[in-house]
C-alpha atoms as a PDB file:
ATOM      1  CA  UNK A   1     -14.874   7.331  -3.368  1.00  0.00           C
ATOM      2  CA  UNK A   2     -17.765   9.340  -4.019  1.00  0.00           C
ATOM      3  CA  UNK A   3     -21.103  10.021  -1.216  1.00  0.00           C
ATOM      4  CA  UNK A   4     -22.813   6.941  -2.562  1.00  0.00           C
ATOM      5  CA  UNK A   5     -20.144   4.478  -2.838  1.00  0.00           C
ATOM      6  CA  UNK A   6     -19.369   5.477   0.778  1.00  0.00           C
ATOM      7  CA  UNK A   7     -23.180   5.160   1.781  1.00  0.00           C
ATOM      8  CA  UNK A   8     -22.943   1.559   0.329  1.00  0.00           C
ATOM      9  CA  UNK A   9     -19.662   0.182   2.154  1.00  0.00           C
ATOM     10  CA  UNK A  10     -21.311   2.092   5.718  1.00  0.00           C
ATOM     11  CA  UNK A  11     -24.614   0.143   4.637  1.00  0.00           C
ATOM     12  CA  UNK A  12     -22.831  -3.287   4.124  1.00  0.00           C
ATOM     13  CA  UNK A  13     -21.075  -3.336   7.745  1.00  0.00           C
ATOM     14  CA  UNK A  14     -24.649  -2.275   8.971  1.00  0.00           C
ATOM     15  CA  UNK A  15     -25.798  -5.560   7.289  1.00  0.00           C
ATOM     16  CA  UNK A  16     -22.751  -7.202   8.560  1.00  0.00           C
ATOM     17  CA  UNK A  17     -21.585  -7.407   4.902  1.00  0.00           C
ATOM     18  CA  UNK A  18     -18.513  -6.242   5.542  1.00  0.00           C
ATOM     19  CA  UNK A  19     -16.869  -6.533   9.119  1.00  0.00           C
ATOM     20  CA  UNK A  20     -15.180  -3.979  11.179  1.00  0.00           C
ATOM     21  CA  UNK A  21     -11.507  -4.315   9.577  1.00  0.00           C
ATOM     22  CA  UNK A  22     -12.763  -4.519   6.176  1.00  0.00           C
ATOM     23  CA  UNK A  23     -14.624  -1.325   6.399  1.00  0.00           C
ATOM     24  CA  UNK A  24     -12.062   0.591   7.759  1.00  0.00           C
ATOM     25  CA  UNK A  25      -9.658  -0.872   4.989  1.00  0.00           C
ATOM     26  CA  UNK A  26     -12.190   0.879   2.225  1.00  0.00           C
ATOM     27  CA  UNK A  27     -12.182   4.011   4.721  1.00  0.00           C
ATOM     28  CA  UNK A  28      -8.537   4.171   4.595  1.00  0.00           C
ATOM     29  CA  UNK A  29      -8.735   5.000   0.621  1.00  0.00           C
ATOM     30  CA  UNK A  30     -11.087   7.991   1.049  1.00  0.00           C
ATOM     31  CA  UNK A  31     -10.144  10.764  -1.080  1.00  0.00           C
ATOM     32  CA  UNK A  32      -7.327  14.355  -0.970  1.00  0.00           C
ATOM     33  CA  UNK A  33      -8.388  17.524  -0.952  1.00  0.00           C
ATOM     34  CA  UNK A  34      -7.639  19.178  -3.886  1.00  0.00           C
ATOM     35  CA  UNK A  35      -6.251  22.632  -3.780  1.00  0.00           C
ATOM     36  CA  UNK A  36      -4.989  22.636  -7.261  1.00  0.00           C
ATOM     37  CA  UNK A  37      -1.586  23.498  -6.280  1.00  0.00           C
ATOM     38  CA  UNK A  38      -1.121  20.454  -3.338  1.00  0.00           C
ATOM     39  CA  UNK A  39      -3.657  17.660  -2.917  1.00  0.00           C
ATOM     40  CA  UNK A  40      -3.967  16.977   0.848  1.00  0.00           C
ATOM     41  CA  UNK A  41      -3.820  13.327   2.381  1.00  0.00           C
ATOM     42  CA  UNK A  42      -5.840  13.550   5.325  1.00  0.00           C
ATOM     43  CA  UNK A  43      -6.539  10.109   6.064  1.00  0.00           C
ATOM     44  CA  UNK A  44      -2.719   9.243   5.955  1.00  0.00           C
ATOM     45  CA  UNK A  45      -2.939   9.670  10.027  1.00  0.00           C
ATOM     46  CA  UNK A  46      -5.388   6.597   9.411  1.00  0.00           C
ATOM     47  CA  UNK A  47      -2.912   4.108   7.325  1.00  0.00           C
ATOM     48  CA  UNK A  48       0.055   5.478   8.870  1.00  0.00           C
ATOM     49  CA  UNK A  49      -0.324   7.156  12.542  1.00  0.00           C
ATOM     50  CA  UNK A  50       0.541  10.302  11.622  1.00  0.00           C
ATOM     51  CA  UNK A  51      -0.860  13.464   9.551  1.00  0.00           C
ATOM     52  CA  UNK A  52       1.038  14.312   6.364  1.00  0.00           C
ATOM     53  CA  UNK A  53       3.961  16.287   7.125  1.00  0.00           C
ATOM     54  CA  UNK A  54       4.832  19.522   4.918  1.00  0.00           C
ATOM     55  CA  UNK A  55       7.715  20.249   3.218  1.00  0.00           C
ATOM     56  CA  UNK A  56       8.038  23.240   3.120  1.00  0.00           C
ATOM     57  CA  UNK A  57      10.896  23.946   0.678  1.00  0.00           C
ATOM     58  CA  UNK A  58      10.108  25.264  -2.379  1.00  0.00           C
ATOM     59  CA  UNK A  59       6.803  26.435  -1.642  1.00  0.00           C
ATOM     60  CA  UNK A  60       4.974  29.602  -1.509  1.00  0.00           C
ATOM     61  CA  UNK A  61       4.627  31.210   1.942  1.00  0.00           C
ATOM     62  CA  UNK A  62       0.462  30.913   0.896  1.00  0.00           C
ATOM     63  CA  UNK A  63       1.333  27.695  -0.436  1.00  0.00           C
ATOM     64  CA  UNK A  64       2.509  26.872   2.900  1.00  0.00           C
ATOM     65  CA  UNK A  65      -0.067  28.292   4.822  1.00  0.00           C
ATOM     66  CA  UNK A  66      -3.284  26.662   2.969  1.00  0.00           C
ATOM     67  CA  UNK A  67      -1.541  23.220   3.260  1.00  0.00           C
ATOM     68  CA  UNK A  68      -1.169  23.989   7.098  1.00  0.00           C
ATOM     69  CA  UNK A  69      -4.506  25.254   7.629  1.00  0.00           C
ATOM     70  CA  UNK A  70      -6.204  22.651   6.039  1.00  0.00           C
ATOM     71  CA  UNK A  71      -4.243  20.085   7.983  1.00  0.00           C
ATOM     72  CA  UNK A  72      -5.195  21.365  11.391  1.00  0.00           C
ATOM     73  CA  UNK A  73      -8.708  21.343  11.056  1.00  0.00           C
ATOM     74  CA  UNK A  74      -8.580  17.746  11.035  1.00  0.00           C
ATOM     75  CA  UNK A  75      -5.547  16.801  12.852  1.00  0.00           C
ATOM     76  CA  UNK A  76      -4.249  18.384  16.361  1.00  0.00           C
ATOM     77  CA  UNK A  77      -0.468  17.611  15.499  1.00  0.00           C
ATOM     78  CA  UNK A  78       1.248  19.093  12.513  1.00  0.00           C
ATOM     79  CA  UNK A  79       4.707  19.648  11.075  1.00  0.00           C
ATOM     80  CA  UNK A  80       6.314  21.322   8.577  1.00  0.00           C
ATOM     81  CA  UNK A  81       9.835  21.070   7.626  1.00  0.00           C
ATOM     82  CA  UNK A  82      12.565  22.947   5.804  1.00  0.00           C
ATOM     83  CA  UNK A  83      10.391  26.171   7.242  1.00  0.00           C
ATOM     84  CA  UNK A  84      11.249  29.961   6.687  1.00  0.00           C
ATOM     85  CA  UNK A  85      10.371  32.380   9.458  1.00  0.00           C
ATOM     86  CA  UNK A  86       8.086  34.165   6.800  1.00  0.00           C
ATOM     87  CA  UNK A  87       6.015  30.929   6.419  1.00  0.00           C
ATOM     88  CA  UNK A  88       5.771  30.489  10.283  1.00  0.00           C
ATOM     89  CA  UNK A  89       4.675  33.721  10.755  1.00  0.00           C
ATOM     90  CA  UNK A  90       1.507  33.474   8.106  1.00  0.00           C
ATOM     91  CA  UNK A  91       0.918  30.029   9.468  1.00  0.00           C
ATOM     92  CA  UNK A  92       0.640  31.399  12.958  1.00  0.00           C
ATOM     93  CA  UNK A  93      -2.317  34.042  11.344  1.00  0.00           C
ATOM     94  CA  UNK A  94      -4.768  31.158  10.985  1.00  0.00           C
ATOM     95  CA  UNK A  95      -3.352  28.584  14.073  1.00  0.00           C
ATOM     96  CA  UNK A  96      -2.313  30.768  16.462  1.00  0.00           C
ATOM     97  CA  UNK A  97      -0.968  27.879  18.508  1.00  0.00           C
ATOM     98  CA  UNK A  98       1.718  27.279  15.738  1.00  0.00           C
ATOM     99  CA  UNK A  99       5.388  27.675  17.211  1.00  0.00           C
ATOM    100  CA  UNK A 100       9.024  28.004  15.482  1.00  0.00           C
ATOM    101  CA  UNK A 101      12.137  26.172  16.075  1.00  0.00           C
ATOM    102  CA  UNK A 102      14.883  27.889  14.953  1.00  0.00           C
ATOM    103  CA  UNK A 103      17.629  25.624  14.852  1.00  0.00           C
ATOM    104  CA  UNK A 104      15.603  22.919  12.975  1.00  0.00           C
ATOM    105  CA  UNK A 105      13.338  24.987  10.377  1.00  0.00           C
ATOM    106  CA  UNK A 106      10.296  23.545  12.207  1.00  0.00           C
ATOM    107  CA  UNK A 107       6.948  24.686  12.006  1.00  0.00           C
ATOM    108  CA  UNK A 108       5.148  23.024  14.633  1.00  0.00           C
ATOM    109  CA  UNK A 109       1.711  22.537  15.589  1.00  0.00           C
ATOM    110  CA  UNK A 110       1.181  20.467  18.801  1.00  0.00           C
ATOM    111  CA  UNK A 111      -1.939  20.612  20.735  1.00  0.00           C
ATOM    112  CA  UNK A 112      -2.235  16.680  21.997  1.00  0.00           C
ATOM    113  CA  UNK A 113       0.496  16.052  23.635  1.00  0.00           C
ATOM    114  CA  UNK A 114       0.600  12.440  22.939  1.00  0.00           C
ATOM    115  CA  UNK A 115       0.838  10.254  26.673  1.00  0.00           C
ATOM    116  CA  UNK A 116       4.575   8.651  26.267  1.00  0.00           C
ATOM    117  CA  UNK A 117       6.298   5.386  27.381  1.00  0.00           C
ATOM    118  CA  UNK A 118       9.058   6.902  29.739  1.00  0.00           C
ATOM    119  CA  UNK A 119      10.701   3.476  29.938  1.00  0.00           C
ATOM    120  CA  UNK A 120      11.447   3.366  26.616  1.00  0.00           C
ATOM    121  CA  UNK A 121      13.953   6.336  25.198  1.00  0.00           C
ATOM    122  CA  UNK A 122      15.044   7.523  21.600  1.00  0.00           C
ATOM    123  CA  UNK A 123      17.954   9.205  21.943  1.00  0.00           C
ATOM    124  CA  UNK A 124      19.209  11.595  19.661  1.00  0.00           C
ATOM    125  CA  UNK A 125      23.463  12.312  19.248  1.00  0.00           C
ATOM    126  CA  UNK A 126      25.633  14.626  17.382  1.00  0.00           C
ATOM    127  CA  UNK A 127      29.305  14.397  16.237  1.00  0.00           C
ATOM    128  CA  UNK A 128      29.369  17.908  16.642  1.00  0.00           C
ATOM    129  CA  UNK A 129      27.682  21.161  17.251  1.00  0.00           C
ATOM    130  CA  UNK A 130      27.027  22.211  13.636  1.00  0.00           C
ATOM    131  CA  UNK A 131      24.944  18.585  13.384  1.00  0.00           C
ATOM    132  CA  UNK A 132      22.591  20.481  15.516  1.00  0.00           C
ATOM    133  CA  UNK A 133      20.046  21.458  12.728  1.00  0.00           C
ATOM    134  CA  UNK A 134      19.591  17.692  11.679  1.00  0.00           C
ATOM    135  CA  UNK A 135      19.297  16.372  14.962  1.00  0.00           C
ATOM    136  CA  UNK A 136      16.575  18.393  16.164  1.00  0.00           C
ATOM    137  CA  UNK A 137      14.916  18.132  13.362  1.00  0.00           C
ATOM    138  CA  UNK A 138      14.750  14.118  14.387  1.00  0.00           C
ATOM    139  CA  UNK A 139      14.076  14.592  17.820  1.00  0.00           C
ATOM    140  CA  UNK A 140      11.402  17.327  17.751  1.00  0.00           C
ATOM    141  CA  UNK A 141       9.656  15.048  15.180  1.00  0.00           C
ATOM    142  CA  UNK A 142       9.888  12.111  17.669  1.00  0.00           C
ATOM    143  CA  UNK A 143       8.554  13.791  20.248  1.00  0.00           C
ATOM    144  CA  UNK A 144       5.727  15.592  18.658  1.00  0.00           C
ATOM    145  CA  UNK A 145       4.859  11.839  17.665  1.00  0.00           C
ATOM    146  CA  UNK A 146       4.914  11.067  21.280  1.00  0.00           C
ATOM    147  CA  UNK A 147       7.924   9.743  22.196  1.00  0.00           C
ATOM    148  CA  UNK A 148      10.219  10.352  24.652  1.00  0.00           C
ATOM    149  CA  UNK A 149      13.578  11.878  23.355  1.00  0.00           C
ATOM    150  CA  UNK A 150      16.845  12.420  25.156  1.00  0.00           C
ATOM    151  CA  UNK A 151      19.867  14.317  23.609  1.00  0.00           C
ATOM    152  CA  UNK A 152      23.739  13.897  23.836  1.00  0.00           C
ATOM    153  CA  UNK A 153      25.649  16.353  21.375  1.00  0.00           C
ATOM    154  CA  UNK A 154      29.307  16.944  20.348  1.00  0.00           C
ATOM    155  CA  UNK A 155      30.795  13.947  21.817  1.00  0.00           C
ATOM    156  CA  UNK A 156      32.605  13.179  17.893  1.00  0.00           C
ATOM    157  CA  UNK A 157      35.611  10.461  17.392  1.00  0.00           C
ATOM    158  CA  UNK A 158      37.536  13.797  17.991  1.00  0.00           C
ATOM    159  CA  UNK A 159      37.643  13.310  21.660  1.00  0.00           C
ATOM    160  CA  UNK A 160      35.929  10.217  22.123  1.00  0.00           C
ATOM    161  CA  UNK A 161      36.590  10.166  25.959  1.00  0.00           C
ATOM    162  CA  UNK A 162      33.586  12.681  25.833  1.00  0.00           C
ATOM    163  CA  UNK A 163      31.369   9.790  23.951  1.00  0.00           C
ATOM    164  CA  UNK A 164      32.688   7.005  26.691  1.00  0.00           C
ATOM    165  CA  UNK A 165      31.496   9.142  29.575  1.00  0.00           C
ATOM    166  CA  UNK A 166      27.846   8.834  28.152  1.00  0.00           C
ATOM    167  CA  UNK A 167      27.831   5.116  28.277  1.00  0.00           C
ATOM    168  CA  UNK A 168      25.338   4.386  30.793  1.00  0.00           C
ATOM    169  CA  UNK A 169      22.481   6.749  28.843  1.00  0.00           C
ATOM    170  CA  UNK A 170      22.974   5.077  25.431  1.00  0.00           C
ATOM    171  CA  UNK A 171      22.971   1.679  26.724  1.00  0.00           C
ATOM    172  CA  UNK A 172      19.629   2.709  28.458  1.00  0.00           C
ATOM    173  CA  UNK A 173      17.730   3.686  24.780  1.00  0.00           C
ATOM    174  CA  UNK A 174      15.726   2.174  23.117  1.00  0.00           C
ATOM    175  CA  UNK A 175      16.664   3.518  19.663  1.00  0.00           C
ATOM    176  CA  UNK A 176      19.242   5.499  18.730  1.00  0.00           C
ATOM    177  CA  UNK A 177      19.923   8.624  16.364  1.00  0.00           C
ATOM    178  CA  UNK A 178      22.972   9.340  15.390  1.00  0.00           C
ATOM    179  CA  UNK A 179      23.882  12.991  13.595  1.00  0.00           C
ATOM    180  CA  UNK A 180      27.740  13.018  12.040  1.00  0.00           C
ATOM    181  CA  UNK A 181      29.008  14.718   9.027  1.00  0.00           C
ATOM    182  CA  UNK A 182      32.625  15.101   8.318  1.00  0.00           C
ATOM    183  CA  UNK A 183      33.618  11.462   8.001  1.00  0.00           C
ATOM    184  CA  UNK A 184      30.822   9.859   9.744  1.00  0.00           C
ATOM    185  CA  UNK A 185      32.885   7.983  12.251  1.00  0.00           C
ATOM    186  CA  UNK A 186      30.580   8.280  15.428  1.00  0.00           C
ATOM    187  CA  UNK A 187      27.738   6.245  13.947  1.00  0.00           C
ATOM    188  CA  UNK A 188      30.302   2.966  13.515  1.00  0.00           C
ATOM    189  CA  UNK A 189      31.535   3.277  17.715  1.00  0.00           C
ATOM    190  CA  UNK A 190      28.489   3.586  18.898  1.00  0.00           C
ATOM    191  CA  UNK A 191      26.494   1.159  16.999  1.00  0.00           C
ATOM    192  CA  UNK A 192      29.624  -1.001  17.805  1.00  0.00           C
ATOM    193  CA  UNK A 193      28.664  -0.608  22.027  1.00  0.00           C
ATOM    194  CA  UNK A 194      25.054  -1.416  22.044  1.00  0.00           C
ATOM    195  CA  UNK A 195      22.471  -3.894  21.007  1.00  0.00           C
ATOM    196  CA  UNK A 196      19.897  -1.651  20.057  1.00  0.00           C
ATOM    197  CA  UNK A 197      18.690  -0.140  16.854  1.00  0.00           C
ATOM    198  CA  UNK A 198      20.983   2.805  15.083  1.00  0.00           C
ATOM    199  CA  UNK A 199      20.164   5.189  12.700  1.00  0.00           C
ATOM    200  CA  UNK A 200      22.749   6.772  11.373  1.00  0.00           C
ATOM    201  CA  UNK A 201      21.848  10.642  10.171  1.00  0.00           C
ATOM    202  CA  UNK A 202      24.992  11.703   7.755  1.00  0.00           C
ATOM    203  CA  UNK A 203      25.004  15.729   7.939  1.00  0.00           C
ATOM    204  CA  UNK A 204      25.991  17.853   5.178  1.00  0.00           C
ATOM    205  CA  UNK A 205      28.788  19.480   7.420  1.00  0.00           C
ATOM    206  CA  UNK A 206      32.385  19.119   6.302  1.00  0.00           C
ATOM    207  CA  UNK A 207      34.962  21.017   4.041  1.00  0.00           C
ATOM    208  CA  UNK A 208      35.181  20.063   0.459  1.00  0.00           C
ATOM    209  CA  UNK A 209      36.438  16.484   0.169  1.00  0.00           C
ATOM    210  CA  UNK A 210      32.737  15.837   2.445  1.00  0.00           C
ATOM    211  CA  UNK A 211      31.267  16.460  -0.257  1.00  0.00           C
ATOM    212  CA  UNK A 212      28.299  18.014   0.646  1.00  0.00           C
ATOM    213  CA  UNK A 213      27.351  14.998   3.454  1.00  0.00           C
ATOM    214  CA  UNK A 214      28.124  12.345   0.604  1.00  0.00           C
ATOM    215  CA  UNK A 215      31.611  11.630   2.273  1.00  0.00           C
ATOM    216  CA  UNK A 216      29.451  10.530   5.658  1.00  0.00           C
ATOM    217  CA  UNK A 217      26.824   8.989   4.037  1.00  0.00           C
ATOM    218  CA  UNK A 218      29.083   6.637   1.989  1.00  0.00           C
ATOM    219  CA  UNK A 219      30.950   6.060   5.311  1.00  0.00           C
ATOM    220  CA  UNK A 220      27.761   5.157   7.237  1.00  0.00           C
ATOM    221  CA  UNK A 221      26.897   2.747   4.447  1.00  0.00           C
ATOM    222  CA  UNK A 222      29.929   1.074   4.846  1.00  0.00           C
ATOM    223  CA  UNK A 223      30.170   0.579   8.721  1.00  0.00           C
ATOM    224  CA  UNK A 224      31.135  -2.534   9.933  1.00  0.00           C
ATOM    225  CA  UNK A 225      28.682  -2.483  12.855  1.00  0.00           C
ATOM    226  CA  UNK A 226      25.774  -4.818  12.784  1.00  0.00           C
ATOM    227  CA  UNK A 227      22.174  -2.942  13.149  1.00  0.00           C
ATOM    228  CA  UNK A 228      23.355   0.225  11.880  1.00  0.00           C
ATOM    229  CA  UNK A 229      20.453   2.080   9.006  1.00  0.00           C
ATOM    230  CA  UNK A 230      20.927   4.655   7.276  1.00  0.00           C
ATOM    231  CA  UNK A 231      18.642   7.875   6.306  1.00  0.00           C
ATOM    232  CA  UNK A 232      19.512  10.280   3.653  1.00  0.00           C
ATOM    233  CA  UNK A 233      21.781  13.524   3.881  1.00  0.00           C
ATOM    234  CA  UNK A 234      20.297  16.041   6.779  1.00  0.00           C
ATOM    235  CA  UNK A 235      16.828  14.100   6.376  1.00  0.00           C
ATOM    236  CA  UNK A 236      16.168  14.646  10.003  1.00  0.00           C
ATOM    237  CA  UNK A 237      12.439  14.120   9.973  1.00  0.00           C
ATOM    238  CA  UNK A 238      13.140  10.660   8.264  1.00  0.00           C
ATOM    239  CA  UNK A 239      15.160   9.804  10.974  1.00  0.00           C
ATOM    240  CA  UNK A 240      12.517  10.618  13.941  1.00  0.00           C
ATOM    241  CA  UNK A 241      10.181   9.268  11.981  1.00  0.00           C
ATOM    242  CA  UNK A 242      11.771   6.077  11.598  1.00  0.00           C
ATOM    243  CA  UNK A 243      12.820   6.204  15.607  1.00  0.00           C
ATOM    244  CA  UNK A 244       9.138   6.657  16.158  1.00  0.00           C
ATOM    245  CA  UNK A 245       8.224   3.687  14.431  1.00  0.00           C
ATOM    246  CA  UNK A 246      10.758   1.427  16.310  1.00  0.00           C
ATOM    247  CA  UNK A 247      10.567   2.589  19.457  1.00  0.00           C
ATOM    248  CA  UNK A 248       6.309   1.924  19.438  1.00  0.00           C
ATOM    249  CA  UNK A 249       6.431  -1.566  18.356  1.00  0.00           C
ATOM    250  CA  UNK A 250       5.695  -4.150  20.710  1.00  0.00           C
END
């Protein structure tokens, strides 16, 4: 869309030509920004309620930080994922707000904290302590997204008695994230105790017959409880974003 086409849709709802929802239909299509080595969706916050999230792996620490900078000048909330401290650190140069997580691989920028629905709760579990990585990658992305995010971890099949005593706070959510690698198990008993959505997050924690998360993935596919979805291997930010999603629709 170039300055002229634009001039003649913002002309046409002037005329009433075009009406409110069909102009910002054409508005959603406006252009990237090209930086010849990314090409940067800013009006994805538009069509999808949230700025275009950076992943980070694989890219160039400048890579990294151009994407970044660009991003905040027209959006207060930012993420990027699969972050090195190197890349935080020359992100944090040009938005000095920037912070680190260092469990998660987070680079977050959050400077509207979005007003959240306390009554309604995504809640984010672990099988164990080493799903900890996935997990808050999940919840910190529902939360930057402005949601409110509870956590239960390590309460695996392993000693479920430690799962059971938790039974009044996941019947309370809203949505449900659930972090398991190994054999997956957790995802199945708790999707099997409430009525609520579950996403299942396989991790790739395990020893070798795991297979690298594929072992909990396969066994997440396969559950037998009803309302169970699944996200890809360690895909955190899928899952939050997902949760997100859910837990805002009315």
């Amino acid at each position: 869309m170039n300055i002229e086409h634009l001039r003649t849709v913002l002309q046409d709802f002037h005329n009433d030509q075009l009406s409110l929802d069909e102009t910002l239909d054409v508005l959603k299509l406006l252009p990237y920004e090209d930086l010849d080595f990314a090409k940067i969706d800013h009006h994805r916050m538009m069509r999808q309620g949230f700025p275009e999230v950076v992943f980070c792996l694989g890219k160039t620490v400048a890579q990294v930080v151009g994407i970044m900078e660009r991003l905040a000048i027209h959006n207060p909330n930012i993420l990027g994922t699969r972050a090195t401290v190197e890349m935080y650190l020359g992100v944090k140069v040009v938005i000095p707000t920037a912070q680190y997580d260092d469990i998660s691989k987070l680079i977050i920028i959050h400077r509207d904290k979005i007003k959240t629905d306390d009554t309604r709760v995504i809640l984010v579990m672990t099988a164990g302590t080493s799903d900890l990585p996935a997990a808050e990658e999940a919840a910190i992305t529902a939360e930057v997204m402005g949601n409110k995010v509870e956590r239960i971890y390590d309460v695996g099949v392993a000693g479920i008695h430690r799962l059971f005593a938790q039974q009044e706070r996941i019947l309370q959510a809203n949505v449900i994230i659930v972090a398991a690698g190994m054999e997956g198990a957790l995802v199945s008993v708790v999707g099997g105790m409430v009525m609520k959505p579950v996403i299942a997050l396989p991790t790739s924690i395990g020893y070798g017959a795991s297979f690298g998360g594929i072992a909990a993935l396969l066994g997440m596919l396969n559950s037998c409880a009803a309302g169970v979805s699944v996200v890809n291997i360690d895909n955190g930010f899928g899952a939050g974003r997902l949760a997100s999603i859910i837990n805002k629709m009315r």
